[in-house]
N, C-alpha and C. Protein backbone atom coordinates (compact mmCIF):
# COMPACT_ATOMS: atom_id res chain seq x y z
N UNK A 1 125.44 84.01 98.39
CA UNK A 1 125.50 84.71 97.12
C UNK A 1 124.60 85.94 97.20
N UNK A 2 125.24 87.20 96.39
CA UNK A 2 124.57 88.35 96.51
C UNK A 2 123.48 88.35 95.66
N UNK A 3 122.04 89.19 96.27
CA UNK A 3 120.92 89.53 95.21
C UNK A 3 121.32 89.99 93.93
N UNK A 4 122.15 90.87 94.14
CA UNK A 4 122.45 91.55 92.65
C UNK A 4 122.90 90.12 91.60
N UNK A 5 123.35 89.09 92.19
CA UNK A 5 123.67 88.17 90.63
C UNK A 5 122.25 87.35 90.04
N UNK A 6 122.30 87.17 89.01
CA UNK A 6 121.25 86.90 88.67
C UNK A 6 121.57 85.73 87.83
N UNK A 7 120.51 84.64 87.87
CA UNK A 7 120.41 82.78 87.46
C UNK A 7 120.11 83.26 85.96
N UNK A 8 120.50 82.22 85.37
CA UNK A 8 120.07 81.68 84.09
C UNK A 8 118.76 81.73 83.65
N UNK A 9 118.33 81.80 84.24
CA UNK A 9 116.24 81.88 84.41
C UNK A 9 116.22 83.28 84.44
N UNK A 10 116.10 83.82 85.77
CA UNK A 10 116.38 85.44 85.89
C UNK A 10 116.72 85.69 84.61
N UNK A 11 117.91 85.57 84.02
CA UNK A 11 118.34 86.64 82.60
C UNK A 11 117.46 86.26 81.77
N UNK A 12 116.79 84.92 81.16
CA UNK A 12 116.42 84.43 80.37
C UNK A 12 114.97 84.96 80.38
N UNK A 13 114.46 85.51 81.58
CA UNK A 13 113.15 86.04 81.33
C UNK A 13 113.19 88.01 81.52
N UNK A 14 114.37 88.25 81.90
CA UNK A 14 114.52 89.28 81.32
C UNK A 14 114.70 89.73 79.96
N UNK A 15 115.68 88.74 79.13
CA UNK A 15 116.11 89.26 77.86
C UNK A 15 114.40 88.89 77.06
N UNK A 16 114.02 87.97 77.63
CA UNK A 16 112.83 87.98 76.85
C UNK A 16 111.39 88.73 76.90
N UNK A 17 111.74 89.94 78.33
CA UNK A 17 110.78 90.83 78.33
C UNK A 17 111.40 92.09 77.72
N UNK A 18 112.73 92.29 77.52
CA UNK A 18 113.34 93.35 76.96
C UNK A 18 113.10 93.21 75.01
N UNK A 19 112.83 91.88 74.83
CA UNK A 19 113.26 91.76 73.50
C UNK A 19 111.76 90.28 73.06
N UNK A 20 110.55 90.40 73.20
CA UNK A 20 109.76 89.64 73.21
C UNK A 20 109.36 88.76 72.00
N UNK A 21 109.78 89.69 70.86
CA UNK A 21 109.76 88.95 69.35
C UNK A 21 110.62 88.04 68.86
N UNK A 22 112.08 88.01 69.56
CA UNK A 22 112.63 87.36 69.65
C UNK A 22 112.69 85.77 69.78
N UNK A 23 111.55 85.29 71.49
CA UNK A 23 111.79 84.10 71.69
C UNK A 23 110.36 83.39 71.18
N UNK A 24 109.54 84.53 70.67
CA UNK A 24 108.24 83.99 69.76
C UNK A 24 108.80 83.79 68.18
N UNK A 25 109.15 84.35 68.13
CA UNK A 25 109.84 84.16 66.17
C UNK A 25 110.68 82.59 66.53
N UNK A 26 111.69 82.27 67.86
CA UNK A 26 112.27 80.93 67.64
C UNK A 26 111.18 79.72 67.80
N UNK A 27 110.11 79.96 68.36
CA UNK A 27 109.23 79.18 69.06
C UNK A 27 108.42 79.17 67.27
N UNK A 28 108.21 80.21 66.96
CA UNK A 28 107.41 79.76 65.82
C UNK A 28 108.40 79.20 64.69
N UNK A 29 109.81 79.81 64.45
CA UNK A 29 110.56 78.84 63.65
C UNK A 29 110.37 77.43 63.75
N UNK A 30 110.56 76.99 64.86
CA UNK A 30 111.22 75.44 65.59
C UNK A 30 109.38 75.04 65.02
N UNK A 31 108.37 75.29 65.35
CA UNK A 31 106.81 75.02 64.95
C UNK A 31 107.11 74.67 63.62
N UNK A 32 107.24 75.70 62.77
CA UNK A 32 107.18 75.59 61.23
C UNK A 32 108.21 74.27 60.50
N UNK A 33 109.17 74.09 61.55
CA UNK A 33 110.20 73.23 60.74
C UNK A 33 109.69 71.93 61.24
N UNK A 34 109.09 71.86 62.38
CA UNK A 34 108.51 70.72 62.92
C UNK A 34 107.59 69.86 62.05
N UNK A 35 106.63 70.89 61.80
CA UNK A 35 105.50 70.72 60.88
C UNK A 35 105.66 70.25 59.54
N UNK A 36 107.52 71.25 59.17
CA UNK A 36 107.39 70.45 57.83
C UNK A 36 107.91 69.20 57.50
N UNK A 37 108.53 68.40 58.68
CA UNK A 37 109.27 67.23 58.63
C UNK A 37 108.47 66.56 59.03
N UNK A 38 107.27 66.70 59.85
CA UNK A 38 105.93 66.00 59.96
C UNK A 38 105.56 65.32 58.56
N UNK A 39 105.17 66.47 57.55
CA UNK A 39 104.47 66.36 56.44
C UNK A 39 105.47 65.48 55.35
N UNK A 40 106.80 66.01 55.67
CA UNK A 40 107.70 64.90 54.25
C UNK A 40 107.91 63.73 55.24
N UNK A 41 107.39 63.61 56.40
CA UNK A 41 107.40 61.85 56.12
C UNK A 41 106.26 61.36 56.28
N UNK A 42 104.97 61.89 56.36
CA UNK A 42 103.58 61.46 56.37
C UNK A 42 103.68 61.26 54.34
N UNK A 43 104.29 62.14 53.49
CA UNK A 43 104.40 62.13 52.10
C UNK A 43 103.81 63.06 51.70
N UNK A 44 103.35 64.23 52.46
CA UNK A 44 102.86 65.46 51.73
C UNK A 44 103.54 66.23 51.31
N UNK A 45 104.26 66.86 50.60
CA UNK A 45 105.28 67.27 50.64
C UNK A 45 105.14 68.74 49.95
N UNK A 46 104.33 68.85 49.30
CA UNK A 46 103.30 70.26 49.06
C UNK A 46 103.21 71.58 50.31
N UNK A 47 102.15 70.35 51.59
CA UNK A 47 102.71 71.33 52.60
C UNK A 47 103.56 71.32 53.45
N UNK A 48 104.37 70.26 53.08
CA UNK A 48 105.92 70.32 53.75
C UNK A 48 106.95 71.88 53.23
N UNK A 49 106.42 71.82 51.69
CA UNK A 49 106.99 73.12 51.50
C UNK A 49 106.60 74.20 51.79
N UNK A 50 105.43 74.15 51.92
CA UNK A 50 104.89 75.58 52.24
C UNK A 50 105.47 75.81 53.52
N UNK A 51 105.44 74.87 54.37
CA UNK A 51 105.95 74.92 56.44
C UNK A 51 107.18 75.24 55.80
N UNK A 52 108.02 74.82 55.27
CA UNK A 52 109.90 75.22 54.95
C UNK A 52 109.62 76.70 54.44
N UNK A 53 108.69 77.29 53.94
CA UNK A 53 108.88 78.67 53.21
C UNK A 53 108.39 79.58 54.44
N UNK A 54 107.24 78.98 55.41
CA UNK A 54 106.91 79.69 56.24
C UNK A 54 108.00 79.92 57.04
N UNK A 55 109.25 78.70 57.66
CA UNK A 55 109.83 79.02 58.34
C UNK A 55 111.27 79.90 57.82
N UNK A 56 111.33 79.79 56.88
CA UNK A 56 111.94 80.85 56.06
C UNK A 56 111.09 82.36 56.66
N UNK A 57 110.02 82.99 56.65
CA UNK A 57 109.55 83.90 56.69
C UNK A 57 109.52 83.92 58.48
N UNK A 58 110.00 83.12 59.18
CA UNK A 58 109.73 83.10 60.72
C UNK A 58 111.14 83.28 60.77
N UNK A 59 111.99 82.85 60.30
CA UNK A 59 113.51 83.42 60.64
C UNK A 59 113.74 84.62 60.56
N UNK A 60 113.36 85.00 59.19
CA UNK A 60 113.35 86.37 58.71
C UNK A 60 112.49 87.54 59.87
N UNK A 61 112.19 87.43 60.09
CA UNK A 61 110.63 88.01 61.02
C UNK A 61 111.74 88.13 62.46
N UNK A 62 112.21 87.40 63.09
CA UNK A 62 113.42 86.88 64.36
C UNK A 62 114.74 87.87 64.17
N UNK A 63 115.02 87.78 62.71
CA UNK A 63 116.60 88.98 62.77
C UNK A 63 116.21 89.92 62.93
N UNK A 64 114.62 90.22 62.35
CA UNK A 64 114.41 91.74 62.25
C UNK A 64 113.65 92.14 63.81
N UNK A 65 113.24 91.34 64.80
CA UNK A 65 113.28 91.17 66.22
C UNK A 65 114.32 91.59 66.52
N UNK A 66 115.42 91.05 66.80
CA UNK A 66 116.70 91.02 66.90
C UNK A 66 117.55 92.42 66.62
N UNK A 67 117.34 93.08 65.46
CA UNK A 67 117.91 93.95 64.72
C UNK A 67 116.80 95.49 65.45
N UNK A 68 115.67 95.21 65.53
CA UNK A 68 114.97 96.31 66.08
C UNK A 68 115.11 96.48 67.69
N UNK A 69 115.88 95.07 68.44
CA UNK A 69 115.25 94.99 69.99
C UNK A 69 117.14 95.93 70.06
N UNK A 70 117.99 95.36 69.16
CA UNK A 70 119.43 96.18 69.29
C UNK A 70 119.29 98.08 68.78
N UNK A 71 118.65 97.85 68.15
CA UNK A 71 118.38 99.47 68.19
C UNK A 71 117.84 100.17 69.19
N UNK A 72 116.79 99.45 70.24
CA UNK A 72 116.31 100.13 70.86
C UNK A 72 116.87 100.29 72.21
N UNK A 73 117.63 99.08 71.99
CA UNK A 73 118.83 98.94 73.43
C UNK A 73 119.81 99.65 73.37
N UNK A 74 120.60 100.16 72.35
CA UNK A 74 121.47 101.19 71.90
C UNK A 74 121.31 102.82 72.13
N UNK A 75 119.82 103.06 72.11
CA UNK A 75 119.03 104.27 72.57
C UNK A 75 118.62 104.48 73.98
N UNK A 76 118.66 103.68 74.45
CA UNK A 76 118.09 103.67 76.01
C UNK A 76 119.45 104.17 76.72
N UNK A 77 118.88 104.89 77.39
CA UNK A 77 119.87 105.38 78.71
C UNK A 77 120.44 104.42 79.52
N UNK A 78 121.43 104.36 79.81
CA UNK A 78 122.14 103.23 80.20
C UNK A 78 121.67 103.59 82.26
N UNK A 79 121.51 105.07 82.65
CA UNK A 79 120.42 105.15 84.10
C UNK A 79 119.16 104.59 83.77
N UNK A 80 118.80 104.28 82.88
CA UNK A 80 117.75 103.44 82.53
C UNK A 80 117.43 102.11 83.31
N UNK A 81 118.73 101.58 83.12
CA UNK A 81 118.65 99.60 83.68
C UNK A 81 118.82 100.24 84.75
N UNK A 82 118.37 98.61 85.11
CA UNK A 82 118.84 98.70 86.98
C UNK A 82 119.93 97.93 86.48
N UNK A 83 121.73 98.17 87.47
CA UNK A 83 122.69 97.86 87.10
C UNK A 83 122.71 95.82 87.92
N UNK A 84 123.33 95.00 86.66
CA UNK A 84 123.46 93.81 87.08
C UNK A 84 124.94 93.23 86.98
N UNK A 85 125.52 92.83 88.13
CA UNK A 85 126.66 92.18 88.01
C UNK A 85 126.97 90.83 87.78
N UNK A 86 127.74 90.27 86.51
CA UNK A 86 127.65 88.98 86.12
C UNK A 86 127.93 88.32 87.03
N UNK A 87 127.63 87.04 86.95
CA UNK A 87 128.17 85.92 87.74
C UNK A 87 129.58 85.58 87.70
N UNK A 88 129.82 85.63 89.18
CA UNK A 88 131.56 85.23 88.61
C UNK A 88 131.54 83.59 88.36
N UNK A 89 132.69 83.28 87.41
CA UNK A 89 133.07 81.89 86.97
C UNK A 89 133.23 81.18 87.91
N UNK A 90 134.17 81.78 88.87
CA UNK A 90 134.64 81.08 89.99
C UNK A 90 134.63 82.00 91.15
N UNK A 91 134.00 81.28 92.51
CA UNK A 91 134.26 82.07 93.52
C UNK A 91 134.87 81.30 94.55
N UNK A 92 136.00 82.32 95.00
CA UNK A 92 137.19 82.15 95.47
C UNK A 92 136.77 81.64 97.27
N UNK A 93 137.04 80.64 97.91
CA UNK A 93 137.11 80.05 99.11
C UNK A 93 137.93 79.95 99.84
N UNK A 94 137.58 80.81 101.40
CA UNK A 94 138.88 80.64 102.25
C UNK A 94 139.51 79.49 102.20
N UNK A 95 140.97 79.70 102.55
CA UNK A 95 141.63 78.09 103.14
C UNK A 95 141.34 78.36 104.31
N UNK A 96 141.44 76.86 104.65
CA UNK A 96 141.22 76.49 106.27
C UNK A 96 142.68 75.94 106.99
């Protein structure tokens, strides 16, 4: 297999150096919702809501990641990237 294709890992730590608010806003979502299903079954449920409103404000915080990392990818010079060729689905094998 050629250098130019690139693993699941490879992309996954690219898109997340191209776009970094992104996989911190899901990491802090998935935290906040954690926290608040912690608290409604410990019976707090006070700051169970507050964790549900925070993660409300961590989603929100993620589109606008999302929405700013597509603007800035839209502006960039496309001689900019270094060019990557997807993985093919299937690669084709001599017969014998």
């Amino acid at each position: 297999m050629s250098s130019a294709y690139e693993s699941t890992i490879q992309r996954l730590k690219r898109k997340s150096m191209e776009q970094p608010w992104v996989p911190l806003g899901c990491v802090l979502t998935i935290g906040a919702f954690l926290s608040a299903y912690r608290n409604f079954r410990t019976g707090s449920r006070e700051q169970g809501v507050v964790m549900l409103r925070y993660r409300v404000a961590f989603q929100g915080l993620t589109v606008v990641g999302i929405l700013l990392g597509s603007a800035i990818a839209t502006t960039t010079k496309d001689s900019d990237r270094p060019p990557i060729k997807p993985r093919p689905a299937f690669e084709s094998t001599p017969e014998n």
